[in-house]
C-alpha atoms as a PDB file:
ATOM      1  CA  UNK A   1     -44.222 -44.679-232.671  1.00  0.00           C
ATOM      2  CA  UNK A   2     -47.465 -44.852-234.144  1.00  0.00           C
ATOM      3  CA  UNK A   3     -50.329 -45.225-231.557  1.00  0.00           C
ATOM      4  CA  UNK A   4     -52.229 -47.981-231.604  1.00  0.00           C
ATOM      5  CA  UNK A   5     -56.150 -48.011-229.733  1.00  0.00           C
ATOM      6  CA  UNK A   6     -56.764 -50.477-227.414  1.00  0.00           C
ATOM      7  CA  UNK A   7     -60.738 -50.512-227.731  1.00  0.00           C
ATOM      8  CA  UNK A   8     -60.766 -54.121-229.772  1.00  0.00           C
ATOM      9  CA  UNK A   9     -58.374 -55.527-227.298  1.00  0.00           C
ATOM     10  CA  UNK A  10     -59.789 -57.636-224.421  1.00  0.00           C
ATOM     11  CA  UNK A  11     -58.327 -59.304-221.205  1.00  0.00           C
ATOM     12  CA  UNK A  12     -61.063 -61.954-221.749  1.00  0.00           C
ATOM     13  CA  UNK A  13     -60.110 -62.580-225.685  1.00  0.00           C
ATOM     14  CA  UNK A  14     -56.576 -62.771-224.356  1.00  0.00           C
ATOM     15  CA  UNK A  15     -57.600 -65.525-221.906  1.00  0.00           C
ATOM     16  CA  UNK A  16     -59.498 -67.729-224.833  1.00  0.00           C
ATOM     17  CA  UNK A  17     -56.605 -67.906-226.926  1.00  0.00           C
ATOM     18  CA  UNK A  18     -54.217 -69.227-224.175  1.00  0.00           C
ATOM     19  CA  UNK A  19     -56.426 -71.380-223.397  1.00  0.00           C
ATOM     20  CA  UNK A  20     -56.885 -72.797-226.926  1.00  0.00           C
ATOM     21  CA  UNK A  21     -53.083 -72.981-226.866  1.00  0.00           C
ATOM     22  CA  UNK A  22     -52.763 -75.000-223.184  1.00  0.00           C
ATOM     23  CA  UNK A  23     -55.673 -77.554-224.896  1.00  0.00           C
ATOM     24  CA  UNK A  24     -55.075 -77.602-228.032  1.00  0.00           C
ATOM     25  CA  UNK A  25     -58.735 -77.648-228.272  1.00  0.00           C
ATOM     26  CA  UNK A  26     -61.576 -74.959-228.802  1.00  0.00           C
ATOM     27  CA  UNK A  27     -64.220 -77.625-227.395  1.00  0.00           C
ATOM     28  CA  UNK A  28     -62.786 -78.090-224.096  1.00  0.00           C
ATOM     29  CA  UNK A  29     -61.158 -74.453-223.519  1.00  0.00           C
ATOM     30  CA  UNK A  30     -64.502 -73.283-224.185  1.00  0.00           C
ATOM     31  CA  UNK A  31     -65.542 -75.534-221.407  1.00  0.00           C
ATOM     32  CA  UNK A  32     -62.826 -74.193-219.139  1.00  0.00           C
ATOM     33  CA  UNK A  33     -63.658 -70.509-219.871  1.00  0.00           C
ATOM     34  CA  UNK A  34     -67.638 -71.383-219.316  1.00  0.00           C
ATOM     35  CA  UNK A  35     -68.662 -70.152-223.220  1.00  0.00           C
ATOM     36  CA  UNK A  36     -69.571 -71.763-225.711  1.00  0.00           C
ATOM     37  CA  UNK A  37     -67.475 -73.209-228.654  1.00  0.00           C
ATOM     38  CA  UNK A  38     -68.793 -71.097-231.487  1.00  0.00           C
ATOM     39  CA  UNK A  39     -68.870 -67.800-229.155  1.00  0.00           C
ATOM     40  CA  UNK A  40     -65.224 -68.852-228.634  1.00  0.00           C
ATOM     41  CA  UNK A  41     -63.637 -69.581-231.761  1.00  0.00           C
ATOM     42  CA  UNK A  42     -65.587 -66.665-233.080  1.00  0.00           C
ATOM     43  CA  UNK A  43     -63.755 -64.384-230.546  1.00  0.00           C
ATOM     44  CA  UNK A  44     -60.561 -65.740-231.190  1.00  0.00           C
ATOM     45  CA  UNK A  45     -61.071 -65.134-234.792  1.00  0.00           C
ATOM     46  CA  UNK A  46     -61.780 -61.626-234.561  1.00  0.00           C
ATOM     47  CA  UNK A  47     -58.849 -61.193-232.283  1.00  0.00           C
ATOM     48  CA  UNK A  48     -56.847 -62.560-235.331  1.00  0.00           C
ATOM     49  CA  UNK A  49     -58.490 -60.020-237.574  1.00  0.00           C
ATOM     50  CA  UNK A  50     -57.566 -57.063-235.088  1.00  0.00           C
ATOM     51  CA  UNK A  51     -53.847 -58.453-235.133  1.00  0.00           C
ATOM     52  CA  UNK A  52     -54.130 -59.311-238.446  1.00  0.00           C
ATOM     53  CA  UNK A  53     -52.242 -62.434-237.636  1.00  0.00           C
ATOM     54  CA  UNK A  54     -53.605 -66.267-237.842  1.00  0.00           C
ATOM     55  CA  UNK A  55     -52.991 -67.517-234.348  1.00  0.00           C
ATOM     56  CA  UNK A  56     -53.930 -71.408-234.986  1.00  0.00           C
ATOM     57  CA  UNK A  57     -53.258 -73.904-237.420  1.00  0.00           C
ATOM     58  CA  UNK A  58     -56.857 -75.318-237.409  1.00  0.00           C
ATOM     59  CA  UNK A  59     -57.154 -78.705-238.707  1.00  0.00           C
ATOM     60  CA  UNK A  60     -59.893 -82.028-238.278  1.00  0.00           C
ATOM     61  CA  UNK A  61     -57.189 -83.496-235.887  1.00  0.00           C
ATOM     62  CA  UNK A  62     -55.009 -81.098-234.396  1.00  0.00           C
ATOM     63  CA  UNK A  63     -54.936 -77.383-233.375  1.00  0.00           C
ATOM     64  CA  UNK A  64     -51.537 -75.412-233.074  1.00  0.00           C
ATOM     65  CA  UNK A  65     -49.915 -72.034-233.128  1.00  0.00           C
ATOM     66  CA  UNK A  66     -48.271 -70.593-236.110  1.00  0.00           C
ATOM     67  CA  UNK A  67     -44.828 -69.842-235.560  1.00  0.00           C
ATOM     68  CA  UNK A  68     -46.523 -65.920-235.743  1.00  0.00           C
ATOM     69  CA  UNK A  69     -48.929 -67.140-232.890  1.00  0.00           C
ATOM     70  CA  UNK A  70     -46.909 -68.739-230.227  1.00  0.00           C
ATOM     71  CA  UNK A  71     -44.432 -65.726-229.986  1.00  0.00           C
ATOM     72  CA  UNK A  72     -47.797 -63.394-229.360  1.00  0.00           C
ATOM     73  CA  UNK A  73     -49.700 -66.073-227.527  1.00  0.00           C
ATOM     74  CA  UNK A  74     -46.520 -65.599-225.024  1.00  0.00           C
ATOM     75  CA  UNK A  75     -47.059 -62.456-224.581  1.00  0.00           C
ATOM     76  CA  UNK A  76     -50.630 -62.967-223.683  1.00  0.00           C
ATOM     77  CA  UNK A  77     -49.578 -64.942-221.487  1.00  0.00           C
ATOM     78  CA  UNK A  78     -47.435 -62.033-219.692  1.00  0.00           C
ATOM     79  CA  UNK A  79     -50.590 -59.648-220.092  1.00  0.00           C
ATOM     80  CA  UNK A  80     -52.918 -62.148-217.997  1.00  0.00           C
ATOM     81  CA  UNK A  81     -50.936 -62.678-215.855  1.00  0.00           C
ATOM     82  CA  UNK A  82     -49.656 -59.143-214.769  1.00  0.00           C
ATOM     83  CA  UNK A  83     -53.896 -58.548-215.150  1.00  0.00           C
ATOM     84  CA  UNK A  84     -54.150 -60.970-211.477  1.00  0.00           C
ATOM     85  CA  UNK A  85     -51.149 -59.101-210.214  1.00  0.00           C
ATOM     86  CA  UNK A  86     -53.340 -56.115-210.529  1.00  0.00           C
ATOM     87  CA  UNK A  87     -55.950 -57.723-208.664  1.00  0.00           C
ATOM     88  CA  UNK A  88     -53.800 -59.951-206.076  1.00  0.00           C
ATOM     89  CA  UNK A  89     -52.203 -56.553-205.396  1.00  0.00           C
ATOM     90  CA  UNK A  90     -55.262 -54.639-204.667  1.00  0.00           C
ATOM     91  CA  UNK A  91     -56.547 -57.698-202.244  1.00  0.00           C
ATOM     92  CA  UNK A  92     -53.570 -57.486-200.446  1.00  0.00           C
ATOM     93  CA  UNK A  93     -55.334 -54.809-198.084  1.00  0.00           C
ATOM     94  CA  UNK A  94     -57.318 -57.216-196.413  1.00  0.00           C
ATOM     95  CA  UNK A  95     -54.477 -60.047-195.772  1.00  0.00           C
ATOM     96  CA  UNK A  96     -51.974 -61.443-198.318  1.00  0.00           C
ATOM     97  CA  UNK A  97     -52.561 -64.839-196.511  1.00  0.00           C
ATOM     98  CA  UNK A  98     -55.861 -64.721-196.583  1.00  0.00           C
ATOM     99  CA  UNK A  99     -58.076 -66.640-198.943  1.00  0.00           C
ATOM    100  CA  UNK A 100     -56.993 -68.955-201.558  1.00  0.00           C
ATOM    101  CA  UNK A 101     -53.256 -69.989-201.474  1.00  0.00           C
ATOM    102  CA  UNK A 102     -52.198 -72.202-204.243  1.00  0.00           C
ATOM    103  CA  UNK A 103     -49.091 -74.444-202.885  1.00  0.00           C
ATOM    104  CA  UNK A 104     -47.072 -76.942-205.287  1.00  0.00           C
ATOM    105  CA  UNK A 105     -44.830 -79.819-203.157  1.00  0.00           C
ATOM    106  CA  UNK A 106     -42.236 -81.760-204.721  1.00  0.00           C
ATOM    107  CA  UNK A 107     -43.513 -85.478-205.086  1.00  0.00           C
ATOM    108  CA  UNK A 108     -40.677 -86.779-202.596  1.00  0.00           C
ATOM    109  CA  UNK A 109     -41.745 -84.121-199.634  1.00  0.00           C
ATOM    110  CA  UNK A 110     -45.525 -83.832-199.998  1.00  0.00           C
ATOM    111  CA  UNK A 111     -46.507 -87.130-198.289  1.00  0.00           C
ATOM    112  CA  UNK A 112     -44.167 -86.995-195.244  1.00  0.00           C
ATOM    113  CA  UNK A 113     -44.050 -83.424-194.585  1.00  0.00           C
ATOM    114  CA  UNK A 114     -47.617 -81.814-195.380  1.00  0.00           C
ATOM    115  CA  UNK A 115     -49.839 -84.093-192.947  1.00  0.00           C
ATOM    116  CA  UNK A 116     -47.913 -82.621-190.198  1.00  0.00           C
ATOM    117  CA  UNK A 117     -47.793 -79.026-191.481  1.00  0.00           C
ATOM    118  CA  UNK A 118     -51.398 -78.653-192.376  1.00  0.00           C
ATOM    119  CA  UNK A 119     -52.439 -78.837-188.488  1.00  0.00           C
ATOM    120  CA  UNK A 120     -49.621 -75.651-187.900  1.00  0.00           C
ATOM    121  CA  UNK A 121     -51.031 -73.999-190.411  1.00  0.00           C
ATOM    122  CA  UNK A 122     -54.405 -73.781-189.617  1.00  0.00           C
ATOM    123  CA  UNK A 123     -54.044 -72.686-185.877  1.00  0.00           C
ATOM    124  CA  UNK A 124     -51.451 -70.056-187.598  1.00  0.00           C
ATOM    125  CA  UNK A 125     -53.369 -69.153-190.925  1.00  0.00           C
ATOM    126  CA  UNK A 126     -57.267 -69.692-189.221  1.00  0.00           C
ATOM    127  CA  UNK A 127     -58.173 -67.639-193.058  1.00  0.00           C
ATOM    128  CA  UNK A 128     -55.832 -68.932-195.297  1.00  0.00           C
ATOM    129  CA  UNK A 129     -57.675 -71.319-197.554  1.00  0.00           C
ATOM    130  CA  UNK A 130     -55.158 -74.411-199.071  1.00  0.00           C
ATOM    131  CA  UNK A 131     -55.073 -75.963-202.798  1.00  0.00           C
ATOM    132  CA  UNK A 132     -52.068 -78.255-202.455  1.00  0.00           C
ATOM    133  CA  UNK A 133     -50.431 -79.999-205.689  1.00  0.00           C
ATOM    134  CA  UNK A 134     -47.534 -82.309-205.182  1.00  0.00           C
ATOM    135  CA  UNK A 135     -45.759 -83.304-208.695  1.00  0.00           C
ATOM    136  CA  UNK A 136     -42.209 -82.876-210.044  1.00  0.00           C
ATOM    137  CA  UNK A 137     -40.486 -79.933-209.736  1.00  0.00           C
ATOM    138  CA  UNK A 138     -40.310 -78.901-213.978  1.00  0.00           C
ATOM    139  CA  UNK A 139     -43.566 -79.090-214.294  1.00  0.00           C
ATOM    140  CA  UNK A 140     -44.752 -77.307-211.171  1.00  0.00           C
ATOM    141  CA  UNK A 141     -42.173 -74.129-211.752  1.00  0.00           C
ATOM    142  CA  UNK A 142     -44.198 -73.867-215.270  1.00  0.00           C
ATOM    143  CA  UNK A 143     -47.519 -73.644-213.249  1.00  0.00           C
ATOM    144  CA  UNK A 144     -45.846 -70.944-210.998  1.00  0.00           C
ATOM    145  CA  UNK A 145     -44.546 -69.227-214.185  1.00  0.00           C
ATOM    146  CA  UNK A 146     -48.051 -69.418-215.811  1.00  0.00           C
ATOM    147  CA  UNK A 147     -50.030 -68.571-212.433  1.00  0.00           C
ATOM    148  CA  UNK A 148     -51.050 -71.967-211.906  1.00  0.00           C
ATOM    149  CA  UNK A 149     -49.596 -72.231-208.595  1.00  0.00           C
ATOM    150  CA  UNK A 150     -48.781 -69.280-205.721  1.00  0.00           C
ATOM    151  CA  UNK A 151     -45.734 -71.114-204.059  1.00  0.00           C
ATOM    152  CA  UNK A 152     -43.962 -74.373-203.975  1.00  0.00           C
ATOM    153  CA  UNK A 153     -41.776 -76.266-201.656  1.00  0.00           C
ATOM    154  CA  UNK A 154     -38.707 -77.619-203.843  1.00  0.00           C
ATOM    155  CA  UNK A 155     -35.299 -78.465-203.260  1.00  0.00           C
ATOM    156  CA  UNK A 156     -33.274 -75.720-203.759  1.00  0.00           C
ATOM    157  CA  UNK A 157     -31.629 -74.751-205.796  1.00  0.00           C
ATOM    158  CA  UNK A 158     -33.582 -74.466-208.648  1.00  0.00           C
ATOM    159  CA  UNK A 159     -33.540 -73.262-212.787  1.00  0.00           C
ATOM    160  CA  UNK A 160     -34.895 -69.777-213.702  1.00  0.00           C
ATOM    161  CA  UNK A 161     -34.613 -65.961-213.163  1.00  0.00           C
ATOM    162  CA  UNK A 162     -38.032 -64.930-212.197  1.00  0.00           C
ATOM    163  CA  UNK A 163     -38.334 -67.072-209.352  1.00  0.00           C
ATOM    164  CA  UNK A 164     -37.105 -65.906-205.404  1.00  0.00           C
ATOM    165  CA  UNK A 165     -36.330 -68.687-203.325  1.00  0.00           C
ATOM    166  CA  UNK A 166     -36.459 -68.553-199.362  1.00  0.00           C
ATOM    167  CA  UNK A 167     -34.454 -71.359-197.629  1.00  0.00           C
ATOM    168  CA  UNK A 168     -36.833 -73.014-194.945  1.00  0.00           C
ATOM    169  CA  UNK A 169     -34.994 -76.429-193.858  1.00  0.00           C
ATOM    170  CA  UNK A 170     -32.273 -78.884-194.636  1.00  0.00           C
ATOM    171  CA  UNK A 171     -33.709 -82.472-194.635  1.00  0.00           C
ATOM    172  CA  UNK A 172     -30.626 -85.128-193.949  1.00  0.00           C
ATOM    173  CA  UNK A 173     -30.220 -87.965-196.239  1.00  0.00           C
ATOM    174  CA  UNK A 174     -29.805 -91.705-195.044  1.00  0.00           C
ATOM    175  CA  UNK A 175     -28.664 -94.905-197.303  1.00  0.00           C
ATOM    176  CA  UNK A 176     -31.372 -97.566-196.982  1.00  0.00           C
ATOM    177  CA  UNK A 177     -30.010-100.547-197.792  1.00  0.00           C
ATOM    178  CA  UNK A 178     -31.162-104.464-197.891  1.00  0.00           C
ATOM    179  CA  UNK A 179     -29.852-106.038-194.365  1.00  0.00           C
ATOM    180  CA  UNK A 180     -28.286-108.370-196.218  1.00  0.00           C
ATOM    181  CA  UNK A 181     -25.826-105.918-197.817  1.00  0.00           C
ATOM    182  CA  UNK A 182     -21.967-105.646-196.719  1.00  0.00           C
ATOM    183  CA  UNK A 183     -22.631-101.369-196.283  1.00  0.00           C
ATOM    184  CA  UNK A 184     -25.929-102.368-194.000  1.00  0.00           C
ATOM    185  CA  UNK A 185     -23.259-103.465-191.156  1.00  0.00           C
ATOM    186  CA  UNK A 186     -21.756-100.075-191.191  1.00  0.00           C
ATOM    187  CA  UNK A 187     -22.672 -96.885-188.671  1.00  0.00           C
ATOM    188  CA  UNK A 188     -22.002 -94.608-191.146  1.00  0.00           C
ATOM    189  CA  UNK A 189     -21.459 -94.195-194.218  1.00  0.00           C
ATOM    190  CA  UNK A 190     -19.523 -91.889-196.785  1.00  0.00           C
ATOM    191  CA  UNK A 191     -20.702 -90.772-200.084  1.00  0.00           C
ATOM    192  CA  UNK A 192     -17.832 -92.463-202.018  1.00  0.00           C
ATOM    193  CA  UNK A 193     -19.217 -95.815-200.381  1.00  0.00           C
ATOM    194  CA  UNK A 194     -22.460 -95.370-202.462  1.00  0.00           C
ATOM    195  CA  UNK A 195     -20.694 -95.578-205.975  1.00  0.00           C
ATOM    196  CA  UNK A 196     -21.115 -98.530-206.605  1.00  0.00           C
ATOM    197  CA  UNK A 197     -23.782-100.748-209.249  1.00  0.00           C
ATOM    198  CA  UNK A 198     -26.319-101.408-206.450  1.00  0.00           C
ATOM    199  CA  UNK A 199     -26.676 -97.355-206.545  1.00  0.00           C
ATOM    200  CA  UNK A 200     -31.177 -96.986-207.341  1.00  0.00           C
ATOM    201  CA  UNK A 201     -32.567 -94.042-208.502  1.00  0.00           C
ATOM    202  CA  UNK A 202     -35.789 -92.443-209.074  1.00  0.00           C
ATOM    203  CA  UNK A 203     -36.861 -92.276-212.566  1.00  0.00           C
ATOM    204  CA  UNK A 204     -35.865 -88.950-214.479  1.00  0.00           C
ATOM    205  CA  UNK A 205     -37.382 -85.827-213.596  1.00  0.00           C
ATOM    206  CA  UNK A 206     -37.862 -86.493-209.730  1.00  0.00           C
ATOM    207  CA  UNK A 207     -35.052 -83.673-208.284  1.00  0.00           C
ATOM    208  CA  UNK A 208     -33.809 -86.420-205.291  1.00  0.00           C
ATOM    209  CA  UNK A 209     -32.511 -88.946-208.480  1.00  0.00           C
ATOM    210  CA  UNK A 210     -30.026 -85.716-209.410  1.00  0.00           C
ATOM    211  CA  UNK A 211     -29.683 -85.041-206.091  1.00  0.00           C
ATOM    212  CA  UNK A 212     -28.554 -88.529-205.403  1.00  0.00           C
ATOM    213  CA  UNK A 213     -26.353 -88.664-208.079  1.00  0.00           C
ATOM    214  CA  UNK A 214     -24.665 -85.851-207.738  1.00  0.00           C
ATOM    215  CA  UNK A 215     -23.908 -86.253-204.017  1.00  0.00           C
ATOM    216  CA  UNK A 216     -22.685 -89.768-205.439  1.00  0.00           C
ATOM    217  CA  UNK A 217     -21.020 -88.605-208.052  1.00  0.00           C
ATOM    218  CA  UNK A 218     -21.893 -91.402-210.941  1.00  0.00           C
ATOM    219  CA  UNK A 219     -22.922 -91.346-214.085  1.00  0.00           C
ATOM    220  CA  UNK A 220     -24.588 -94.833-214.489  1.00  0.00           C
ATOM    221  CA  UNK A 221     -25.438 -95.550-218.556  1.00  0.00           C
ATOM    222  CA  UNK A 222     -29.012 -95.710-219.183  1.00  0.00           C
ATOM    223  CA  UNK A 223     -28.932 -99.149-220.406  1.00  0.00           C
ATOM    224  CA  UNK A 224     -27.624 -99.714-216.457  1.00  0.00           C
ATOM    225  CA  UNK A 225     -29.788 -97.905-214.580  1.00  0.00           C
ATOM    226  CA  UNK A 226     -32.473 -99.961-212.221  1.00  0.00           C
ATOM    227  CA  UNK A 227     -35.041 -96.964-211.580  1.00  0.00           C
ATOM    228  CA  UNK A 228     -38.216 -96.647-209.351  1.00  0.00           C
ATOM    229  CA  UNK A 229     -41.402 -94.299-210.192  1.00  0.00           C
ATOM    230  CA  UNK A 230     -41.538 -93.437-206.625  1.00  0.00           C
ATOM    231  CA  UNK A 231     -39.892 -93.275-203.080  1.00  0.00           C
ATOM    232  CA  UNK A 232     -42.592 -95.980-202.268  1.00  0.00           C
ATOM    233  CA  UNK A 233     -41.807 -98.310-204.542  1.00  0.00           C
ATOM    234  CA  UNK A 234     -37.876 -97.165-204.549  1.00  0.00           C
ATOM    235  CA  UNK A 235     -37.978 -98.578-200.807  1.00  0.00           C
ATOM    236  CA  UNK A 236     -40.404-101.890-202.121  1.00  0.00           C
ATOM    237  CA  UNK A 237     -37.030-102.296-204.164  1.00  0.00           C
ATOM    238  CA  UNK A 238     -34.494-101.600-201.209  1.00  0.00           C
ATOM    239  CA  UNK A 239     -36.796-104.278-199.481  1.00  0.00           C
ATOM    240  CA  UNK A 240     -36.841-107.128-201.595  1.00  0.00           C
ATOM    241  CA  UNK A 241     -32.678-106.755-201.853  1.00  0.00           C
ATOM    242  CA  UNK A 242     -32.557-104.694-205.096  1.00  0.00           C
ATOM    243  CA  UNK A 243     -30.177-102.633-203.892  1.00  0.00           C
ATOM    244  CA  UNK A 244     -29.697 -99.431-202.143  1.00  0.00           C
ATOM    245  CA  UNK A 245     -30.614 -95.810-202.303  1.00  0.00           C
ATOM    246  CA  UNK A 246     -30.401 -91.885-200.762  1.00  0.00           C
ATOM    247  CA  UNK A 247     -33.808 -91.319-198.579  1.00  0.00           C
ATOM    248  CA  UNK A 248     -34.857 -88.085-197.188  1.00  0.00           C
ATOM    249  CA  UNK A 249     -35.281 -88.557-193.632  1.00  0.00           C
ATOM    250  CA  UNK A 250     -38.936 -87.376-193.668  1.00  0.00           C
ATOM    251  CA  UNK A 251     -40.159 -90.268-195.461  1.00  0.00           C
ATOM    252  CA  UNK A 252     -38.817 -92.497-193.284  1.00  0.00           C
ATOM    253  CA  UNK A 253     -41.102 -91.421-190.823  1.00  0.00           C
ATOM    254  CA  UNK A 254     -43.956 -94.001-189.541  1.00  0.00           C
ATOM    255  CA  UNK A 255     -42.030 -97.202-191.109  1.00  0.00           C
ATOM    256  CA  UNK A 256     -41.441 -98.357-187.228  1.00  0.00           C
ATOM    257  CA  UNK A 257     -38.421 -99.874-186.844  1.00  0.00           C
ATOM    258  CA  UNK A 258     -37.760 -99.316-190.683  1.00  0.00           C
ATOM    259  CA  UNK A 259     -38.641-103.102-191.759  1.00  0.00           C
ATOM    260  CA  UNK A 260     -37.093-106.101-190.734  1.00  0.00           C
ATOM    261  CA  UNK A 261     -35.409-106.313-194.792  1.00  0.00           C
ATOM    262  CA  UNK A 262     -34.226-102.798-194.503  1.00  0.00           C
ATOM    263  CA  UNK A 263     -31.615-101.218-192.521  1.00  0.00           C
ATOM    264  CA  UNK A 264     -30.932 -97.292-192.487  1.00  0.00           C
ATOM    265  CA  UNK A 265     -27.801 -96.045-191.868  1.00  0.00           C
ATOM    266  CA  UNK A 266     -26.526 -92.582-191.132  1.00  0.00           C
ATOM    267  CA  UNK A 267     -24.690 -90.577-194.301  1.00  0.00           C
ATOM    268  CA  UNK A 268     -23.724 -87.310-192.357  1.00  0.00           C
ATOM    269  CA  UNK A 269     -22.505 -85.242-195.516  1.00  0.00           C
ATOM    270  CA  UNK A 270     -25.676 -85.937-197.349  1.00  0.00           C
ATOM    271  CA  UNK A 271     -28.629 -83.528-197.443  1.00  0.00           C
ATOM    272  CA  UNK A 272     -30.587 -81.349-199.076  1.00  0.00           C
ATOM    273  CA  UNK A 273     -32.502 -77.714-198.815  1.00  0.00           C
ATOM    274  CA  UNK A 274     -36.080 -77.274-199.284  1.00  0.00           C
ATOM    275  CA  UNK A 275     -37.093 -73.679-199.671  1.00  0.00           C
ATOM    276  CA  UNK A 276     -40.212 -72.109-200.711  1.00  0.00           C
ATOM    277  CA  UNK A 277     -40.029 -70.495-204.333  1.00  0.00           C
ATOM    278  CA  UNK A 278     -42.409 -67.855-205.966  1.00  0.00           C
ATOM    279  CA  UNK A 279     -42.612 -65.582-209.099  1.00  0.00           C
ATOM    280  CA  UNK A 280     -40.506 -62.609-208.132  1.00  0.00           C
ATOM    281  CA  UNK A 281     -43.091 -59.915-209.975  1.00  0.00           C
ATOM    282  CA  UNK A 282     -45.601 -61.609-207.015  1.00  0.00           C
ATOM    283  CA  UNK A 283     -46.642 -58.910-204.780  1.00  0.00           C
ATOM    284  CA  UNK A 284     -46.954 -60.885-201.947  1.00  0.00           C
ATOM    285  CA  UNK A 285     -43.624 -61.347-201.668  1.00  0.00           C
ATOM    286  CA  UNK A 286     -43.227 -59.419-198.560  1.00  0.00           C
ATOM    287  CA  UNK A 287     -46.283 -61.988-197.104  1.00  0.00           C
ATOM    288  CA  UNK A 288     -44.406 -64.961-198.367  1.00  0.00           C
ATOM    289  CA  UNK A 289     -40.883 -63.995-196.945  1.00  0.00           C
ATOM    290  CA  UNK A 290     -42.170 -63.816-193.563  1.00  0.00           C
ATOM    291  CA  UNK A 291     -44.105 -66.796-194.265  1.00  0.00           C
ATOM    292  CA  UNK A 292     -40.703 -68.620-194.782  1.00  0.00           C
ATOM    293  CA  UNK A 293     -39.435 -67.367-191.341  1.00  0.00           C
ATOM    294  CA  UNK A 294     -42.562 -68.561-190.145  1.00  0.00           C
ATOM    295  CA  UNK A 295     -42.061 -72.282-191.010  1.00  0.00           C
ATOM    296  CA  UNK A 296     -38.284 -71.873-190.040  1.00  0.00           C
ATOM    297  CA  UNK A 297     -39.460 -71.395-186.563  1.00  0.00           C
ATOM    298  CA  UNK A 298     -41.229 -74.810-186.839  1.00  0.00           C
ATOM    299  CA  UNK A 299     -38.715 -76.807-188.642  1.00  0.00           C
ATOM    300  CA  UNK A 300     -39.611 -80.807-188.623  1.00  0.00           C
ATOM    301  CA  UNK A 301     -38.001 -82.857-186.166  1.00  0.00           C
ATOM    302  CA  UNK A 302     -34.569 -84.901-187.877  1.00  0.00           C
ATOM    303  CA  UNK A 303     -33.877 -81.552-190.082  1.00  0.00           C
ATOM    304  CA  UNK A 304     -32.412 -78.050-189.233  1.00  0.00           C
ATOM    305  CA  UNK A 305     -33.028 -74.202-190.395  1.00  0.00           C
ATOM    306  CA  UNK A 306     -31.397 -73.040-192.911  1.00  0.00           C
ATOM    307  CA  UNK A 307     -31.316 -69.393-192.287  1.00  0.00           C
ATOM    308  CA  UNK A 308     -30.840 -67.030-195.842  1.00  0.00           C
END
């Protein structure tokens, strides 16, 4: 193999061009890498003459990779990001847990979990300094992927080979139903009872709506579907008689006695496992293993560990 010097190659020119490529814009990723635009595109342009490659299609109104550029920009990507290994590695000395933690919750667990978990974590972690995210779960595993985000709390299972998952808790599932509704008069119920049309689900992307369905086992047409943007306004719809719905027992906490249009009733072979998940070339993973075992010693009341 012929060899190839390194001397025109920077981490830094490396860094503009995926950030072109996340903005689609040399104005604002200049912004975001604190240079100017013409010190930026002039960078990038000289990176193109080193690889002798045209990274961007450059027009008035758009900016995109060549077909050429996204496979490289990609493996920028990789380079960057095994550059902050380098350095998260070497900081590891002082305290893996120390500093800046990154954290990514699931949209349906964030609310109703983290007000109570932030208290236990600072009398645990008196160092450890939190940026918390809450969002859907695609989305989020492409921040962890991209070294956007240190951890996440997701329902497990989830998509991908670089990611290790550490079970924490299972979170039991109730039906909420209108009080109104033949099912509300039941103790308990069994998942075959949910089949039916009054079935609501969150819209697509939010893990609980596959979660729901599965553990239902439906397949409601589109054109059939009554959907909700949120568990807020999913139980806003259970309330005003809607129908009915899977709810994580955690965010039915504070509702008092639920609400006088809403009763909750007991689904014992319904649940879910939320786990914390994190690149597996992290090197903190030894830190954020025996984080997991930390939280399952502190499981939130209504759920139960879920040991690996």
């Amino acid at each position: 193999m012929t060899y190839v010097a390194l001397s025109g190659l920077s981490l830094r020119d490396i860094e503009y061009v995926v950030a072109v490529d996340d903005l689609r814009n040399f104005s604002r990723a200049a912004e975001r890498c604190g240079v100017s635009q013409a010190g930026l595109s002039e960078q990038v342009r000289k990176l193109e003459a080193l690889l002798g490659v045209v990274l961007f299609e450059r027009t008035r109104r758009h900016v995109v990779p060549t077909p050429d550029g996204a496979r490289l920009i990609a493996m920028g990507r990789d380079v960057i990001a095994a550059a902050r290994a380098m350095i998260e590695m070497a900081h590891t000395q002082s305290g893996p847990l120390e500093g800046l933690l990154r954290i990514g919750v699931i949209a349906t667990l964030g609310p109703y979990y983290v007000p109570s978990l932030l208290p236990l974590l600072r009398r645990a972690y008196p160092e450890l300094k939190l940026q918390l995210t809450d969002s859907l779960t695609a989305p989020m595993l492409r921040m962890l992927q991209q070294d956007d985000l240190d951890l996440i709390f997701a329902a497990l299972p989830v998509p991908g080979d670089t990611f290790h998952c550490a079970p924490v808790f299972g979170e039991p599932f109730l039906a909420a139903l209108p009080v109104s509704h033949a099912l509300a008069r039941k103790k308990t119920l069994l998942m075959h009872d949910l089949e039916g049309p009054d079935l609501l689900l969150l819209e697509e992307g939010h893990c609980l709506r596959d979660q729901a369905l599965s553990l239902c086992g439906v397949s409601p047409q589109r054109d059939q579907q009554r959907l909700a943007t949120s568990l807020e306004m999913l139980w806003h719809m259970i309330g005003a008689g809607e129908g009915y719905s899977l709810i994580p027992r955690l965010a039915l906490r504070n509702r008092g006695e639920w609400d006088d249009l809403i009763s909750v009733v007991s689904v014992p072979d319904a649940s879910r496992t939320i786990g914390l998940v994190w690149r597996k070339s992290d090197p903190r993973g030894t830190a954020f293993t025996e984080f997991a075992r930390f939280l399952r010693d502190h499981v939130p009341e209504g759920c139960r560990v879920v040991h690996t």
